[in-house]
N, C-alpha and C. Protein backbone atom coordinates (compact mmCIF):
# COMPACT_ATOMS: atom_id res chain seq x y z
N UNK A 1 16.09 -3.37 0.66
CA UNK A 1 15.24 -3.00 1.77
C UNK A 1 13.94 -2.37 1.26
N UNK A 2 14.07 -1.58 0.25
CA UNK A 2 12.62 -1.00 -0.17
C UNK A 2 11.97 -1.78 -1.03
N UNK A 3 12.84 -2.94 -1.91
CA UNK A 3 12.15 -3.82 -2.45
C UNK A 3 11.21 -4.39 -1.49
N UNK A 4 11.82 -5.00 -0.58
CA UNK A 4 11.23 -6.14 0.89
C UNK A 4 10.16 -5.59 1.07
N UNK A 5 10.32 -4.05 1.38
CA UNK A 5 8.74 -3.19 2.06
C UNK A 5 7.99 -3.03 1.66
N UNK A 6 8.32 -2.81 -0.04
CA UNK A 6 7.18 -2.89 -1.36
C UNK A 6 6.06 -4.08 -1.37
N UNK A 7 7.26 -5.32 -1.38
CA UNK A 7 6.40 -6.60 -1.56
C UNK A 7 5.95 -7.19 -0.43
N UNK A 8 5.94 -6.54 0.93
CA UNK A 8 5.61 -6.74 1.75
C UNK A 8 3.70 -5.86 2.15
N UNK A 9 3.73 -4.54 1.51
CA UNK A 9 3.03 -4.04 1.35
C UNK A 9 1.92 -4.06 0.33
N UNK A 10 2.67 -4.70 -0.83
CA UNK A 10 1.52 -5.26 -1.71
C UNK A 10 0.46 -6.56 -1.88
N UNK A 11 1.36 -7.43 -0.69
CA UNK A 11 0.58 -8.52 -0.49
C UNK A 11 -0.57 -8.62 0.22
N UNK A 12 -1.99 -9.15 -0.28
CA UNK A 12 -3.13 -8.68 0.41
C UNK A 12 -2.93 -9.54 1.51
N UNK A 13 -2.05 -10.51 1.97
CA UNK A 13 -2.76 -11.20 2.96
C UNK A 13 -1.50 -10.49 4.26
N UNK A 14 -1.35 -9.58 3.76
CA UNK A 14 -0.89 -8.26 4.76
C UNK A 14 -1.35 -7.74 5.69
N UNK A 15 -2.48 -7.24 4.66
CA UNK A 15 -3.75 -5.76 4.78
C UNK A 15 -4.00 -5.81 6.25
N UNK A 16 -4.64 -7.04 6.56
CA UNK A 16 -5.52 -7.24 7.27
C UNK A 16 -4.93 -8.18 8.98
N UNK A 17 -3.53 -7.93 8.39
CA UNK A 17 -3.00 -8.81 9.77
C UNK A 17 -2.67 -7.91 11.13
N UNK A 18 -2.89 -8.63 11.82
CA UNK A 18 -2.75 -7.79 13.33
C UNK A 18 -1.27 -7.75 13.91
N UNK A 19 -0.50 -6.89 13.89
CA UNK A 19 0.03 -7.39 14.87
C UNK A 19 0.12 -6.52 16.51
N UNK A 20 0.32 -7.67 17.02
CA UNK A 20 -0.34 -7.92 18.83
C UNK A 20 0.08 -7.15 19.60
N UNK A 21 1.70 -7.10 19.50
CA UNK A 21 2.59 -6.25 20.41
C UNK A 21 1.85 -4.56 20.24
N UNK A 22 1.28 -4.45 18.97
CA UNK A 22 1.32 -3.13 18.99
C UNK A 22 0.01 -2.02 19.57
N UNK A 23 0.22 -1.21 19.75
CA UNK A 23 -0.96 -0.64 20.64
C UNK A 23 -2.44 0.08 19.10
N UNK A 24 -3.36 0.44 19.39
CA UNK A 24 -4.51 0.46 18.60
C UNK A 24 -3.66 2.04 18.18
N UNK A 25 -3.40 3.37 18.36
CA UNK A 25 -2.99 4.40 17.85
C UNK A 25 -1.70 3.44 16.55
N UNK A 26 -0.81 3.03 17.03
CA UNK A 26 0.20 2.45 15.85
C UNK A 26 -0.45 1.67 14.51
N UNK A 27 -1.66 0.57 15.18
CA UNK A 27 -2.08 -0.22 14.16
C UNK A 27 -2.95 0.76 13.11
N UNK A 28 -3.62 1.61 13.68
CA UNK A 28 -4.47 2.38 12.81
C UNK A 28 -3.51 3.35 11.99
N UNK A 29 -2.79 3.82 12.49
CA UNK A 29 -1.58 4.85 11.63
C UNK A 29 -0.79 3.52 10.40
N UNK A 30 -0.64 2.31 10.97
CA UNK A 30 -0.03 1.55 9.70
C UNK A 30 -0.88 0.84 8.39
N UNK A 31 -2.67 0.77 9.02
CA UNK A 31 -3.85 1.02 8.09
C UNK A 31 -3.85 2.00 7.39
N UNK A 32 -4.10 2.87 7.55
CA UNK A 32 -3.96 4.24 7.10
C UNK A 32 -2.22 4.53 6.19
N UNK A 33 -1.41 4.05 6.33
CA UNK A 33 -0.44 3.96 5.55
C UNK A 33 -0.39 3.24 4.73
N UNK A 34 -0.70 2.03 4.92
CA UNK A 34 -1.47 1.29 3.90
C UNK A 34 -2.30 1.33 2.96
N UNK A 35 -3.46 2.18 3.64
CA UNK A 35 -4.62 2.49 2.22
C UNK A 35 -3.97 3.68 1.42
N UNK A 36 -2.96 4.43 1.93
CA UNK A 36 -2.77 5.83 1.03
C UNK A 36 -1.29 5.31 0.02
N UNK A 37 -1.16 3.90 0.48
CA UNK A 37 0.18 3.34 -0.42
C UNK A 37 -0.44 2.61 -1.56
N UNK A 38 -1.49 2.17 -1.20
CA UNK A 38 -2.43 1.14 -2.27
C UNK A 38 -3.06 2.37 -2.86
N UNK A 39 -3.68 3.41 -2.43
CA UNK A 39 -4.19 4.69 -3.84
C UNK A 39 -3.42 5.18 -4.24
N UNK A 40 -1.73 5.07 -4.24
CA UNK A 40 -1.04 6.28 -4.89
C UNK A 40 -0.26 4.99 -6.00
N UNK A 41 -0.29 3.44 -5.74
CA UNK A 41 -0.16 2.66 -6.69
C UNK A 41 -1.10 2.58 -7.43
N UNK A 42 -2.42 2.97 -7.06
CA UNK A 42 -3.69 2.59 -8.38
C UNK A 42 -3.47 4.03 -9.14
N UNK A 43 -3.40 5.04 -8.87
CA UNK A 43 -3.27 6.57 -9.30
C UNK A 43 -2.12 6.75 -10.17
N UNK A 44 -1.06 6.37 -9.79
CA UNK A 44 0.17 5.80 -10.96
C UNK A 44 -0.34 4.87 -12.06
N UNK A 45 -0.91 3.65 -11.95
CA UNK A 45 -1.29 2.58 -12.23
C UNK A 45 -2.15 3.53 -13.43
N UNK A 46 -3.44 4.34 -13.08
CA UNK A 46 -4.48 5.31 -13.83
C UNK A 46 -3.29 5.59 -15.09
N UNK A 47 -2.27 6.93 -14.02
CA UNK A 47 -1.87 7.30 -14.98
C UNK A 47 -0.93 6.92 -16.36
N UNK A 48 -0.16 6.02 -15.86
CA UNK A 48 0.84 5.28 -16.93
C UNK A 48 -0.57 4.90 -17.67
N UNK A 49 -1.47 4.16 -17.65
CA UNK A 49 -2.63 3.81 -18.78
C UNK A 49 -2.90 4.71 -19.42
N UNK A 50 -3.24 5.92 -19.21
CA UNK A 50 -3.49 7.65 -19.74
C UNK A 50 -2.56 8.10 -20.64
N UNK A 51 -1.33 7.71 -20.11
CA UNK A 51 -0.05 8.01 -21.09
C UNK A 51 -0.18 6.91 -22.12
N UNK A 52 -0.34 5.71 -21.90
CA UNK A 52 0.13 4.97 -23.12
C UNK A 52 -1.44 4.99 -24.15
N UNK A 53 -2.28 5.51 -23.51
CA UNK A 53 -3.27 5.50 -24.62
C UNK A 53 -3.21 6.43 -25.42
N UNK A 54 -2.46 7.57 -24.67
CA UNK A 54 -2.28 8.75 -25.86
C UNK A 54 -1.48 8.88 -26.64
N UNK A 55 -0.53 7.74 -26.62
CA UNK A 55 0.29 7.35 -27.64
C UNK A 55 0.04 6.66 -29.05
């Protein structure tokens, strides 16, 4: 299940999809969950590079 949500979340042609049923307060809260899931993968991403260079 958290695999599914992972690779569901990392796919760009995600980002940007609407969905209909849902009202504008939900869609913007799952944008916004979105962009702070994609900076805390690039911020990991930073740091593992930081670590292995100081090796």
């Amino acid at each position: 299940m958290f695999f599914k949500k992972f690779l569901y979340y990392i796919n760009p042609l995600n980002l940007f999809k609407k969905d209909e049923e849902a009202g504008l307060n939900l869609r913007m809260m799952h944008g916004i969950n979105k962009i702070s899931f994609l900076a805390f993968v690039m911020c990991l991403g930073v740091m593992l590079y930081r670590w292995w260079a100081r090796s």
